[in-house]
PDB file of N, CA and C in Angstrom:
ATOM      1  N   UNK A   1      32.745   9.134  30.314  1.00  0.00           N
ATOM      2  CA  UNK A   1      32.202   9.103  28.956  1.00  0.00           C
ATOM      3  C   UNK A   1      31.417  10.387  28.749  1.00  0.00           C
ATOM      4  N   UNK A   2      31.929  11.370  27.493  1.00  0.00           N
ATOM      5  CA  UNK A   2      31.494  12.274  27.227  1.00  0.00           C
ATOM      6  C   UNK A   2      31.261  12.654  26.279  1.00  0.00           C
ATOM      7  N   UNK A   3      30.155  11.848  25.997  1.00  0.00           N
ATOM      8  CA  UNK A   3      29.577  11.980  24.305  1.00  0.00           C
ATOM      9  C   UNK A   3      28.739  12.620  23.594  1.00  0.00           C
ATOM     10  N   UNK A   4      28.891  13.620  22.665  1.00  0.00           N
ATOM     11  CA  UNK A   4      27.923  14.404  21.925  1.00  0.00           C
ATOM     12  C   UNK A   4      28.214  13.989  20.318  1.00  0.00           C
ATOM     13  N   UNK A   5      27.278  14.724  20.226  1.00  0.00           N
ATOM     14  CA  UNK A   5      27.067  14.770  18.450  1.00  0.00           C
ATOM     15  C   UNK A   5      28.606  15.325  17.685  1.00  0.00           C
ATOM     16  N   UNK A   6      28.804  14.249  16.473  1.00  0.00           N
ATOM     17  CA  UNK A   6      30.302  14.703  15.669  1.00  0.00           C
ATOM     18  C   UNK A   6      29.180  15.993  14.521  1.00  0.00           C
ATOM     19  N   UNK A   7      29.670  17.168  15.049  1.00  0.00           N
ATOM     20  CA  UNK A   7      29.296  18.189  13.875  1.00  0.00           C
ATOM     21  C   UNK A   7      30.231  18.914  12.729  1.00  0.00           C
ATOM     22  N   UNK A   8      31.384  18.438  13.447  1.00  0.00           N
ATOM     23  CA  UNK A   8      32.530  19.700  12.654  1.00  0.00           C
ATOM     24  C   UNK A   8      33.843  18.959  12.465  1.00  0.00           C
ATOM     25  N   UNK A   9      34.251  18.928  11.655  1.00  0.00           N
ATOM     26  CA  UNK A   9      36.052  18.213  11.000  1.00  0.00           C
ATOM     27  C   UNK A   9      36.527  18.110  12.781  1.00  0.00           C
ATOM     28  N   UNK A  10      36.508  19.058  13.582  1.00  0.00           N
ATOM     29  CA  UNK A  10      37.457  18.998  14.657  1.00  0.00           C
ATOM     30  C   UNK A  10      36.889  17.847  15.443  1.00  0.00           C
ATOM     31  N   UNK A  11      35.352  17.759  15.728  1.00  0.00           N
ATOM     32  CA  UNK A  11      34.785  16.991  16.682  1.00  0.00           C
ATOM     33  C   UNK A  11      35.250  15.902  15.945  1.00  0.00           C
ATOM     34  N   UNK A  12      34.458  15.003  14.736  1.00  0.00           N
ATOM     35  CA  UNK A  12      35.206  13.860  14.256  1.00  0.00           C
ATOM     36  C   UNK A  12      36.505  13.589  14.238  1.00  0.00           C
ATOM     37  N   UNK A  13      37.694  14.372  14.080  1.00  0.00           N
ATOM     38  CA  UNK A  13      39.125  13.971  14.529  1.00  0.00           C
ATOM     39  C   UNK A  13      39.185  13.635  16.160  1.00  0.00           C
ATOM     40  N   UNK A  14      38.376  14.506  16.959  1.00  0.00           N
ATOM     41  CA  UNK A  14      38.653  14.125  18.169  1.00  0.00           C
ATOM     42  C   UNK A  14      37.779  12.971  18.352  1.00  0.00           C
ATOM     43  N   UNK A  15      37.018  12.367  17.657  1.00  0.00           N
ATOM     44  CA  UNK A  15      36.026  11.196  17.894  1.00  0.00           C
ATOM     45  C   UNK A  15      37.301   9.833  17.284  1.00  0.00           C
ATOM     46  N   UNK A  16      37.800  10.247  16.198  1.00  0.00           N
ATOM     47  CA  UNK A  16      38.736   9.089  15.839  1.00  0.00           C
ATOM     48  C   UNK A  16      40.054   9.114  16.981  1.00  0.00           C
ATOM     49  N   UNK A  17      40.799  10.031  16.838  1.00  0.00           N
ATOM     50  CA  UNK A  17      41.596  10.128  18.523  1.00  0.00           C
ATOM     51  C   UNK A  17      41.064   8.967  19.212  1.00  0.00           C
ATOM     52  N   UNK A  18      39.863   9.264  19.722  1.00  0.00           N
ATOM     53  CA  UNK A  18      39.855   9.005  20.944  1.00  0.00           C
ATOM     54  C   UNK A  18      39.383   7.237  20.643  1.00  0.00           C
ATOM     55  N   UNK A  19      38.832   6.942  19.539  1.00  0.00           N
ATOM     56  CA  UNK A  19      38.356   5.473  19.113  1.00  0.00           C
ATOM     57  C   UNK A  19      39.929   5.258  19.216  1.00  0.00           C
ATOM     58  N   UNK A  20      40.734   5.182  18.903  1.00  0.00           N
ATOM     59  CA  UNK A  20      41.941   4.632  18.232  1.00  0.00           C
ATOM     60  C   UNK A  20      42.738   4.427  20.149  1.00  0.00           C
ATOM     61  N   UNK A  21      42.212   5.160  20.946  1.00  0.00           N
ATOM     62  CA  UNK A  21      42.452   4.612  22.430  1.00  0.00           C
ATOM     63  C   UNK A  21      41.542   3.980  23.199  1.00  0.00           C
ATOM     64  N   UNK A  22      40.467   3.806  22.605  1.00  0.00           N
ATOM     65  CA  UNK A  22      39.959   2.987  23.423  1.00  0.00           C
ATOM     66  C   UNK A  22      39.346   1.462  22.430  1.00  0.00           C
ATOM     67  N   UNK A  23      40.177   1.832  21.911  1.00  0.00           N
ATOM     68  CA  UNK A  23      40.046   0.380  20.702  1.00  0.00           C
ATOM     69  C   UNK A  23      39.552  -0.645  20.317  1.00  0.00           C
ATOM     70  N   UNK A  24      40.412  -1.229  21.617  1.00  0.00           N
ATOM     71  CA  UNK A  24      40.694  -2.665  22.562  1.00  0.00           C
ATOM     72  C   UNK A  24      39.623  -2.634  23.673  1.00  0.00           C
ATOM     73  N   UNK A  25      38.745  -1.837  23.660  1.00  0.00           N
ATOM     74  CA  UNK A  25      37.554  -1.997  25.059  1.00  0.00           C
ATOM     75  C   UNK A  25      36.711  -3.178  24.779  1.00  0.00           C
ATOM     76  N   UNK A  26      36.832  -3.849  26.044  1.00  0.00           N
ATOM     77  CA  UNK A  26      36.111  -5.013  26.467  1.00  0.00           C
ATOM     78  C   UNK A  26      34.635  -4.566  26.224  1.00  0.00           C
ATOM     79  N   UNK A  27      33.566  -5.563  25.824  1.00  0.00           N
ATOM     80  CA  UNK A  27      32.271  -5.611  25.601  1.00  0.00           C
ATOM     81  C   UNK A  27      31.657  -5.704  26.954  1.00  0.00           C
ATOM     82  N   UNK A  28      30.989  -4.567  27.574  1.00  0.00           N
ATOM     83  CA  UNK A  28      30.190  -4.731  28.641  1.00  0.00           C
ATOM     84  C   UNK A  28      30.906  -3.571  29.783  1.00  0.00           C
ATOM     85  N   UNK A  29      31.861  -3.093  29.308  1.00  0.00           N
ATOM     86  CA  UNK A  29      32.768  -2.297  30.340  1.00  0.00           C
ATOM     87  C   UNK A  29      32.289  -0.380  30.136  1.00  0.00           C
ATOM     88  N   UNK A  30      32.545  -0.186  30.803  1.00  0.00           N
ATOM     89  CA  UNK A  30      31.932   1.677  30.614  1.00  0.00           C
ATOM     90  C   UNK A  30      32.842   1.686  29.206  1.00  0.00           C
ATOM     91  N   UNK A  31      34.004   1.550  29.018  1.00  0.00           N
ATOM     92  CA  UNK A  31      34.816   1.783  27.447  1.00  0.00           C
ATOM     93  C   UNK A  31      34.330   1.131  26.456  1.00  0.00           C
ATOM     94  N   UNK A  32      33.873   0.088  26.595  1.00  0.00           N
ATOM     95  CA  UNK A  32      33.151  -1.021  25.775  1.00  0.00           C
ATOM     96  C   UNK A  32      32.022  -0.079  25.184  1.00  0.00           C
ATOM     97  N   UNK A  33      31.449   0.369  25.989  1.00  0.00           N
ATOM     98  CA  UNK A  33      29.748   1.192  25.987  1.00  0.00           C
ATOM     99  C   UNK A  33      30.407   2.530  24.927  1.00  0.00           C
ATOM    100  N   UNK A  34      30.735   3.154  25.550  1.00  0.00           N
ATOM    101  CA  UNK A  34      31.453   4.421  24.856  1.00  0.00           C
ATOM    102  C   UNK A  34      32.094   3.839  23.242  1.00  0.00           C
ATOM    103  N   UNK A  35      33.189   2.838  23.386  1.00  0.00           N
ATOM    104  CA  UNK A  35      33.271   2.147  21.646  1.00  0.00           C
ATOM    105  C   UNK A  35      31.902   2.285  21.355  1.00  0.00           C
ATOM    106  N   UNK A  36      31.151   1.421  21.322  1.00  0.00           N
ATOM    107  CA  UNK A  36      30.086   1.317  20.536  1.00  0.00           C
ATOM    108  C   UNK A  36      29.644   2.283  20.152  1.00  0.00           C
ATOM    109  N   UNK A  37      29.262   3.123  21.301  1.00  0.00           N
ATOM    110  CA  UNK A  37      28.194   4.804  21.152  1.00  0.00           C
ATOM    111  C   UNK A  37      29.059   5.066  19.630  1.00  0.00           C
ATOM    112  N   UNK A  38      30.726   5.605  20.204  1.00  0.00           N
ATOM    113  CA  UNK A  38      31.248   6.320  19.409  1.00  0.00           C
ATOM    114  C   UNK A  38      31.425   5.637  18.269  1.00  0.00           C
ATOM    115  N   UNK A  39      31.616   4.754  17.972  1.00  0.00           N
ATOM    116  CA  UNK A  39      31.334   4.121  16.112  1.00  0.00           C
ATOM    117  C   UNK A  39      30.114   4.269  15.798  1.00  0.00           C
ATOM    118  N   UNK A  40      29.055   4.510  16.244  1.00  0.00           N
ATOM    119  CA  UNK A  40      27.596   4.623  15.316  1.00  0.00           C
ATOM    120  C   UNK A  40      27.914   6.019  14.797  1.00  0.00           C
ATOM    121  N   UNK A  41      28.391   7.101  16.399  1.00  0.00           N
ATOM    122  CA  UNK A  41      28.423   8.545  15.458  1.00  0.00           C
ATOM    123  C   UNK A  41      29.453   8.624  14.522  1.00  0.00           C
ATOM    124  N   UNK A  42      30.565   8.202  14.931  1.00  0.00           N
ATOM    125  CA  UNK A  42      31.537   8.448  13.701  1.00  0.00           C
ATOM    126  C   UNK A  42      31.542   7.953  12.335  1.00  0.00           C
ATOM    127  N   UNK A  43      29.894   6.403  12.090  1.00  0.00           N
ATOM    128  CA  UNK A  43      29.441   6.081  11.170  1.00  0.00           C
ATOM    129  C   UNK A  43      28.451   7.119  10.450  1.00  0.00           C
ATOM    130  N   UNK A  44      27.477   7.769  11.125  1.00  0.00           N
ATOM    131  CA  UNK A  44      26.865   8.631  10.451  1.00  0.00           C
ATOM    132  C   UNK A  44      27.386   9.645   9.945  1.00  0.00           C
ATOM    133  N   UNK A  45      28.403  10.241  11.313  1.00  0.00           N
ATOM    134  CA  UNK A  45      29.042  11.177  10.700  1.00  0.00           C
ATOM    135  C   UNK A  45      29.828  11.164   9.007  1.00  0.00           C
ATOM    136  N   UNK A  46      30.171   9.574   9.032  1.00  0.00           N
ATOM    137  CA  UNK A  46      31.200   9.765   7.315  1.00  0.00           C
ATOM    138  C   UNK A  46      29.863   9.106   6.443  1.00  0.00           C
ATOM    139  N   UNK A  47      29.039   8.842   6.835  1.00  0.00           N
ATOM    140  CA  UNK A  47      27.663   8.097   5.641  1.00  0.00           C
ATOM    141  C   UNK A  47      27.297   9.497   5.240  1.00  0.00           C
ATOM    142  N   UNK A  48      27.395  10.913   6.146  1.00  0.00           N
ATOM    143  CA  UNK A  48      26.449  12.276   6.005  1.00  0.00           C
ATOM    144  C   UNK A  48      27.540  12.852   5.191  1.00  0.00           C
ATOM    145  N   UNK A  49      28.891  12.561   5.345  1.00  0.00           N
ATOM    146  CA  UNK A  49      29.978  13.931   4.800  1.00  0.00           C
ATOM    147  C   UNK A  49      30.641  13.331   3.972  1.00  0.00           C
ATOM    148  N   UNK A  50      30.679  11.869   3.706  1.00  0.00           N
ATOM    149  CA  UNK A  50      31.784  11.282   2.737  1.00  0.00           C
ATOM    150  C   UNK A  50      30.978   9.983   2.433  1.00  0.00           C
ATOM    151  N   UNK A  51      29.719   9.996   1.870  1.00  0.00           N
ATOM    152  CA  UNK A  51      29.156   9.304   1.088  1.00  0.00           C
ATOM    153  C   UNK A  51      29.524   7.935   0.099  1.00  0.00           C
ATOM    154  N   UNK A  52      30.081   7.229  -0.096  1.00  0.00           N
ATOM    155  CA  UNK A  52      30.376   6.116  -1.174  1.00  0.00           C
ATOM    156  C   UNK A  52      29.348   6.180  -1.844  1.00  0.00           C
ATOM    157  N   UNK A  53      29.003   6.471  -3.226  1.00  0.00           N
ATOM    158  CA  UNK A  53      28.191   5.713  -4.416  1.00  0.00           C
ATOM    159  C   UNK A  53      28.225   4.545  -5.107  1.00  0.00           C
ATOM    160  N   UNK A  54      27.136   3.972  -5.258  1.00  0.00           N
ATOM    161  CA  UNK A  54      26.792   2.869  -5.966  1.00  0.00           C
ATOM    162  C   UNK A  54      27.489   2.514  -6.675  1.00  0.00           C
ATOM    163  N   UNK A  55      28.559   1.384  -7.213  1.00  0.00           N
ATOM    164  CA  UNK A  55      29.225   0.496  -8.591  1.00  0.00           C
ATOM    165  C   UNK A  55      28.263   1.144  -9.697  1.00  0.00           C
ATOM    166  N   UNK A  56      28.986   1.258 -10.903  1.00  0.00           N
ATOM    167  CA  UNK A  56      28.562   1.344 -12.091  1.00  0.00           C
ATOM    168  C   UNK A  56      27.626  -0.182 -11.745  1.00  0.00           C
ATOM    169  N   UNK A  57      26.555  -0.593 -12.719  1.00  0.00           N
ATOM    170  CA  UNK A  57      26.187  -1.832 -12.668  1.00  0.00           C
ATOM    171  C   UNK A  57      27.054  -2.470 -13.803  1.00  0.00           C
ATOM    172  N   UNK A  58      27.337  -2.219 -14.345  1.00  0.00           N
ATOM    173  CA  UNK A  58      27.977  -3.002 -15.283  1.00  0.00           C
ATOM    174  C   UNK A  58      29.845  -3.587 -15.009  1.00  0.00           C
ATOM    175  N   UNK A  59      30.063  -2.179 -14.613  1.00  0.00           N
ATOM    176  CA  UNK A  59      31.457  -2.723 -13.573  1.00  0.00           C
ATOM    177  C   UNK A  59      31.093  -3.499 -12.489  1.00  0.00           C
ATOM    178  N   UNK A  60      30.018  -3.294 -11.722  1.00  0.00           N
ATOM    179  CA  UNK A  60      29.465  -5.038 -10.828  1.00  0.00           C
ATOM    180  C   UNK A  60      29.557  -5.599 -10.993  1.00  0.00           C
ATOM    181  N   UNK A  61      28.656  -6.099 -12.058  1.00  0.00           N
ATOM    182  CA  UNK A  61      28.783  -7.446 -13.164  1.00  0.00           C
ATOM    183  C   UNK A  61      30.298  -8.073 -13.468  1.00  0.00           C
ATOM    184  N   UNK A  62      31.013  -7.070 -14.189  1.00  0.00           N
ATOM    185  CA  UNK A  62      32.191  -7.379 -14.602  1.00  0.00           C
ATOM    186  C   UNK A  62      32.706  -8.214 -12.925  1.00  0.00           C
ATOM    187  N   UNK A  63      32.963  -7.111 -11.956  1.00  0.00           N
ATOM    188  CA  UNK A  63      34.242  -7.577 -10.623  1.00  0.00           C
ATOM    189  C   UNK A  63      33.305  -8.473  -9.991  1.00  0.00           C
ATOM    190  N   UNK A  64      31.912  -8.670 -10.295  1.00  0.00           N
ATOM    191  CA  UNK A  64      31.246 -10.318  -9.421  1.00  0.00           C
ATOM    192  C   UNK A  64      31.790 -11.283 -10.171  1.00  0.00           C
ATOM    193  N   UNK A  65      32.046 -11.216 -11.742  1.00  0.00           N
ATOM    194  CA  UNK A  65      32.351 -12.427 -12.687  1.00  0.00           C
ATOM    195  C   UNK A  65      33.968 -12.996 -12.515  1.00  0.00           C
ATOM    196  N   UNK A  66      34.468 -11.587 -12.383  1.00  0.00           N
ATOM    197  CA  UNK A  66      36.102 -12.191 -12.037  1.00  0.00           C
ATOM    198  C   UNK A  66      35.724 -12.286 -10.853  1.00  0.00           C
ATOM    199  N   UNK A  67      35.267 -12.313  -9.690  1.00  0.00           N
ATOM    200  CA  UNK A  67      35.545 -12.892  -8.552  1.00  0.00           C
ATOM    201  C   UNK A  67      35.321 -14.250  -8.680  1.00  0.00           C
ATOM    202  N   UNK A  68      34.285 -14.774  -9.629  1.00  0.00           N
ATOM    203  CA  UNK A  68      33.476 -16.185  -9.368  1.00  0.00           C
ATOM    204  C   UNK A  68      34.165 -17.315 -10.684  1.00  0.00           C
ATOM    205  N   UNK A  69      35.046 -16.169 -11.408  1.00  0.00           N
ATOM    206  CA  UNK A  69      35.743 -16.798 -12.431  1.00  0.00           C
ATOM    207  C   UNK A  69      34.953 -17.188 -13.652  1.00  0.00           C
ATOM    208  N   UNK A  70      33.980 -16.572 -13.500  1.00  0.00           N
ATOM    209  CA  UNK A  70      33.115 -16.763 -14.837  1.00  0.00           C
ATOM    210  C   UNK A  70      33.657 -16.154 -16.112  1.00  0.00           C
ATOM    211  N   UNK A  71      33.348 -16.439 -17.087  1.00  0.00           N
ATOM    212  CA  UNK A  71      33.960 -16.138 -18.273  1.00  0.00           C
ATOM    213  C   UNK A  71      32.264 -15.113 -18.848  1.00  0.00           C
ATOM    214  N   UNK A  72      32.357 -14.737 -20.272  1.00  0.00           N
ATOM    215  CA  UNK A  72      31.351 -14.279 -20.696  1.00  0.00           C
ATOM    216  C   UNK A  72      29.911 -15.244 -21.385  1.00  0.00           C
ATOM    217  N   UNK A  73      30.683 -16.587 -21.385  1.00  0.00           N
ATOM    218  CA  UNK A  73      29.620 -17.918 -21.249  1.00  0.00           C
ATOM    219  C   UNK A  73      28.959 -18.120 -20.605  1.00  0.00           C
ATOM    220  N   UNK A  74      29.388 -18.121 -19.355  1.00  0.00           N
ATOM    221  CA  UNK A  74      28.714 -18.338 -17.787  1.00  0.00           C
ATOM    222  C   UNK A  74      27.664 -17.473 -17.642  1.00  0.00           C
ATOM    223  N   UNK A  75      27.971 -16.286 -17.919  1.00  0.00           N
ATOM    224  CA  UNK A  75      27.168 -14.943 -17.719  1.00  0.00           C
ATOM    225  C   UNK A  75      26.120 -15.076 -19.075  1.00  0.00           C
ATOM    226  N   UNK A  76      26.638 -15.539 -20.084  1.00  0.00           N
ATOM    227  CA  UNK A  76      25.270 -16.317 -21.149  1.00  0.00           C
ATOM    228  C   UNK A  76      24.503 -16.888 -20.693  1.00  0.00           C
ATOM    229  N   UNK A  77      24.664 -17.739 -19.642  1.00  0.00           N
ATOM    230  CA  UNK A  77      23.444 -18.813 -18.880  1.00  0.00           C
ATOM    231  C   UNK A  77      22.811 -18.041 -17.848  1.00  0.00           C
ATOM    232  N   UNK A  78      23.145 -17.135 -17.860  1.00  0.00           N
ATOM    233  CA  UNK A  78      22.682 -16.283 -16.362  1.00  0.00           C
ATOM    234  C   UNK A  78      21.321 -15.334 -17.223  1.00  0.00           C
ATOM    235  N   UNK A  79      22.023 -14.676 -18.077  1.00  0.00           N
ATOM    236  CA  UNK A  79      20.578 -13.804 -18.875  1.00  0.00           C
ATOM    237  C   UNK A  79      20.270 -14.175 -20.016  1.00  0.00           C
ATOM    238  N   UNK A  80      20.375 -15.835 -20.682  1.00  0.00           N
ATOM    239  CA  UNK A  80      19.540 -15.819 -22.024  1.00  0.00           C
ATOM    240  C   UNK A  80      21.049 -16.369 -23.037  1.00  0.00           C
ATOM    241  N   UNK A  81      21.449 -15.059 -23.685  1.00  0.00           N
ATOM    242  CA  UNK A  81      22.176 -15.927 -24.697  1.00  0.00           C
ATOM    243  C   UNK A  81      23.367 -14.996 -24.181  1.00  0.00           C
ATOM    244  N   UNK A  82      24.616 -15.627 -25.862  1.00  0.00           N
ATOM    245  CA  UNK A  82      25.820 -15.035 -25.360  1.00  0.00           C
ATOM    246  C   UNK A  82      26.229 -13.504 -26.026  1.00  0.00           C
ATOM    247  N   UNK A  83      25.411 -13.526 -27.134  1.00  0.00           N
ATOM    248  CA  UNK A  83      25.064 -12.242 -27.909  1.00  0.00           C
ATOM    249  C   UNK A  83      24.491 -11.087 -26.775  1.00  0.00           C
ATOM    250  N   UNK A  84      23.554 -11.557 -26.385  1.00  0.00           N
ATOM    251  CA  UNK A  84      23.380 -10.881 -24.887  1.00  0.00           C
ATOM    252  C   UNK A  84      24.265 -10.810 -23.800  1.00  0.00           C
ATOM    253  N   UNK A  85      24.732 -10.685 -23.641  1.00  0.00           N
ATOM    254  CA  UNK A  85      25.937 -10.764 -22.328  1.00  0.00           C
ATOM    255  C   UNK A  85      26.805 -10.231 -23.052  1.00  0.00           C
ATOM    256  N   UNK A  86      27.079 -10.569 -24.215  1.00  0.00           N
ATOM    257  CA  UNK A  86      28.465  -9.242 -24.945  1.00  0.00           C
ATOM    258  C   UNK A  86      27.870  -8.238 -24.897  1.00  0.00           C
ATOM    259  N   UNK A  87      26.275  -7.472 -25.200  1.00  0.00           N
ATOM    260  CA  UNK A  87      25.700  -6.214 -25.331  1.00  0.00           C
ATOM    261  C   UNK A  87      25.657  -6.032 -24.340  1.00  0.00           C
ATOM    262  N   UNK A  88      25.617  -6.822 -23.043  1.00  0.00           N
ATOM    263  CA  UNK A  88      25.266  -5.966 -21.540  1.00  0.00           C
ATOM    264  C   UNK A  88      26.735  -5.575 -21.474  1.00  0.00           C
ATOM    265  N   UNK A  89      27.652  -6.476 -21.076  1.00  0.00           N
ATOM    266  CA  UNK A  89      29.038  -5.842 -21.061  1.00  0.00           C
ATOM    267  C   UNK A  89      29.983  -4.397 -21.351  1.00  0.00           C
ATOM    268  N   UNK A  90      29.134  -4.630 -23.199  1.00  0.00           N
ATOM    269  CA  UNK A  90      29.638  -3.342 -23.837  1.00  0.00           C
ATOM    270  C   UNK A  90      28.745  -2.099 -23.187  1.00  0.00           C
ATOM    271  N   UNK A  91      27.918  -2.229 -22.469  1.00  0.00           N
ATOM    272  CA  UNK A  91      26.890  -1.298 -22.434  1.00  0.00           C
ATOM    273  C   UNK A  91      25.781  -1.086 -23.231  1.00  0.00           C
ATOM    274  N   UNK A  92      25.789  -1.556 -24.612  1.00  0.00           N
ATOM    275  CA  UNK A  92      24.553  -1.771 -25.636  1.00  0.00           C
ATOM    276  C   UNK A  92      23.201  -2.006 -25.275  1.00  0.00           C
ATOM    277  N   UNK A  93      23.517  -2.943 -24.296  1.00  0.00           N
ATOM    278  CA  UNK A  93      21.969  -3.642 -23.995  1.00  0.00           C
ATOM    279  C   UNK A  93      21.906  -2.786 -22.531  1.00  0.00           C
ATOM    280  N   UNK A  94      20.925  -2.629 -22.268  1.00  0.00           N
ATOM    281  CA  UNK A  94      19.968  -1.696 -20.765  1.00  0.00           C
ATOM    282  C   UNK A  94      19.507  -3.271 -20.457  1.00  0.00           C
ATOM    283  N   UNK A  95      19.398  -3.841 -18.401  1.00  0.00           N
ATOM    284  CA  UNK A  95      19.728  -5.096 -18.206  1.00  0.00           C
ATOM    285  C   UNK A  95      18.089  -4.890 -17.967  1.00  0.00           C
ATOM    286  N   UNK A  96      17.227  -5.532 -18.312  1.00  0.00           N
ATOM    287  CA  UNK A  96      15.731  -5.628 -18.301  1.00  0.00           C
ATOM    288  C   UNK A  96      15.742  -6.191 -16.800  1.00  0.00           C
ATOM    289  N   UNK A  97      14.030  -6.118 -15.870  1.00  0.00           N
ATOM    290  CA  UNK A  97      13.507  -6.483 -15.151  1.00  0.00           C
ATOM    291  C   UNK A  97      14.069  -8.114 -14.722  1.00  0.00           C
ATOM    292  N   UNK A  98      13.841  -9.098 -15.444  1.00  0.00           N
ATOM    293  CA  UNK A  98      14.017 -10.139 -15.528  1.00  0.00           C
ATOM    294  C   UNK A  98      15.815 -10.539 -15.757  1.00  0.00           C
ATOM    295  N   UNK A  99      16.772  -9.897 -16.164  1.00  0.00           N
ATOM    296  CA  UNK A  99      17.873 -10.201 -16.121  1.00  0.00           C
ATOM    297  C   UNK A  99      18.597  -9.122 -14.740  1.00  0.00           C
ATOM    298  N   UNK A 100      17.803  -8.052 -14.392  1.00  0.00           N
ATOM    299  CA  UNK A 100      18.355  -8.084 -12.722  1.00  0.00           C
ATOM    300  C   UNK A 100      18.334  -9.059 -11.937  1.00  0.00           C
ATOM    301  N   UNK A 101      16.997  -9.406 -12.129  1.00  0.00           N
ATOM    302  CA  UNK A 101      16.158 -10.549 -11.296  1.00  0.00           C
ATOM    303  C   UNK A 101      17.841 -12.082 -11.198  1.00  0.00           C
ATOM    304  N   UNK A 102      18.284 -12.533 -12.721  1.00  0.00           N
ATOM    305  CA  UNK A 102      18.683 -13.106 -12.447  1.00  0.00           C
ATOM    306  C   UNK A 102      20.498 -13.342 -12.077  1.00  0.00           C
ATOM    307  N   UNK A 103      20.603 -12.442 -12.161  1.00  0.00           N
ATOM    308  CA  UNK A 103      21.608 -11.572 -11.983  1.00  0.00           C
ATOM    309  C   UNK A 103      22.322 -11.390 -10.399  1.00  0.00           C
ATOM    310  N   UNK A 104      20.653 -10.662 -10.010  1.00  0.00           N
ATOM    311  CA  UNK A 104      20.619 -10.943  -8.371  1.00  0.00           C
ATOM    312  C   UNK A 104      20.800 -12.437  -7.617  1.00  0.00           C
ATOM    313  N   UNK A 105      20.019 -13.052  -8.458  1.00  0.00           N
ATOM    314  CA  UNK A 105      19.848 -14.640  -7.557  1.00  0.00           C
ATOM    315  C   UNK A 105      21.341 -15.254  -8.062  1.00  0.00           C
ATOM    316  N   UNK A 106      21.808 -15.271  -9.152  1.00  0.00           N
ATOM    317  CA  UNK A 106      22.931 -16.194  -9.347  1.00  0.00           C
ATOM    318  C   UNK A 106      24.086 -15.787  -9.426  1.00  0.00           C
ATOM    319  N   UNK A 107      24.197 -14.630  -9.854  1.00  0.00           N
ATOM    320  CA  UNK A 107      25.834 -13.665  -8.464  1.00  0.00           C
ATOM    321  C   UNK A 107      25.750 -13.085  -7.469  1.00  0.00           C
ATOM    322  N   UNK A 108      24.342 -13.185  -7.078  1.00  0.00           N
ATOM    323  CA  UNK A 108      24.557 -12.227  -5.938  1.00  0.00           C
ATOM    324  C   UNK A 108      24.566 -10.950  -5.620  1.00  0.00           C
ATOM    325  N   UNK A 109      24.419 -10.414  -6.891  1.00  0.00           N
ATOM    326  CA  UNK A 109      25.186  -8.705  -6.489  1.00  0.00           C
ATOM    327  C   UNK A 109      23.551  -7.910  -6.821  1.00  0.00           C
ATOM    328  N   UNK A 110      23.807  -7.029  -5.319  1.00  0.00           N
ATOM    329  CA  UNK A 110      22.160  -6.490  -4.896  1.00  0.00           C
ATOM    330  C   UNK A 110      21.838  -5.904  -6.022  1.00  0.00           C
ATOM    331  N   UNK A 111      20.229  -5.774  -5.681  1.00  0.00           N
ATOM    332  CA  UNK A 111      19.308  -5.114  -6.631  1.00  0.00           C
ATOM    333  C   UNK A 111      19.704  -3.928  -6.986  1.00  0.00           C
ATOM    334  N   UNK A 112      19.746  -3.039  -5.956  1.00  0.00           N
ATOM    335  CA  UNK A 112      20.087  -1.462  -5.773  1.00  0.00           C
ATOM    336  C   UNK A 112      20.914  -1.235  -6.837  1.00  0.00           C
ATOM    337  N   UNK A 113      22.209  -1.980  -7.114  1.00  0.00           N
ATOM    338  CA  UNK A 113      22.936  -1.663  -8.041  1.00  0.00           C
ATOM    339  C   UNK A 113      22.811  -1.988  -9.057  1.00  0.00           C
ATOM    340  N   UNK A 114      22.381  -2.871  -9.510  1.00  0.00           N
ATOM    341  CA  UNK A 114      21.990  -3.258 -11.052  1.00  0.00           C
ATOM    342  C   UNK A 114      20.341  -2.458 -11.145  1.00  0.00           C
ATOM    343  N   UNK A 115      19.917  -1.736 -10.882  1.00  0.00           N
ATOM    344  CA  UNK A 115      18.905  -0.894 -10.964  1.00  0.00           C
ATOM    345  C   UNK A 115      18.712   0.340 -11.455  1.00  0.00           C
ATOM    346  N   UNK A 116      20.614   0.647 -11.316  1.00  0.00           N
ATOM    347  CA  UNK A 116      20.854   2.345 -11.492  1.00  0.00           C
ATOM    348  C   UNK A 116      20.739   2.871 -13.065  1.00  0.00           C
ATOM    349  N   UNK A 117      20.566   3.856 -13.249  1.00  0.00           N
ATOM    350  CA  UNK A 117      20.672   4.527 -14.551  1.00  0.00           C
ATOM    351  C   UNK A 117      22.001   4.413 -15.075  1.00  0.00           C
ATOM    352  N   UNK A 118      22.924   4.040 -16.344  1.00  0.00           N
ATOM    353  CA  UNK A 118      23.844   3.905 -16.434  1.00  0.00           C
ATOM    354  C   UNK A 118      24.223   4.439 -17.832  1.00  0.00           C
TER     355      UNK A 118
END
């Protein structure tokens, strides 16, 4: 096991290489040890160089509601009325303190993202 820091396109290809052979390593085995090491770096490495950003919040909203099959009613009982929930949808309405709040607790979908500037 010969592990350093992924700094450069070449080191991370040779970090995936070499994950993709030792795959299948048993938990507790010198390969086992080395998997692990090498997925934390090859995690930082793509969190530092290939970033994912936050859901629109409002496209959240939308793909939590079709997941849960809610209609734009459902999502009426969630923040108040249904006039409201058509303006959050369209984007009209900015989702106040209190309709993150409930938003968070009754779909689920984290703070962080219904928080963002949109």
């Amino acid at each position: 096991m010969n592990l350093k820091p992924i700094r450069t396109k070449k080191n991370y290809q040779q970090a995936l290489d070499r994950l993709e052979v030792i795959f299948d390593a048993k938990k507790g085995t010198s390969e086992g040890d080395e998997l692990e090491i090498l997925g934390i770096l090859i995690d930082q490495y793509e969190n530092e160089h290939f970033p994912i950003d936050l859901p629109d919040p409002i496209e959240a909203i939308k793909f939590r509601m079709e997941q849960l099959g809610y209609t734009q009613t459902d999502l009426a009982r969630v923040v108040g009325l249904k006039s409201r929930a058509s303006e959050i949808l369209s984007g009209k309405r900015k989702l106040s303190l209190e309709m993150i709040r409930q938003l968070h607790d009754k779909l689920n979908i984290p703070t962080d993202v219904l928080i963002q500037v949109y």
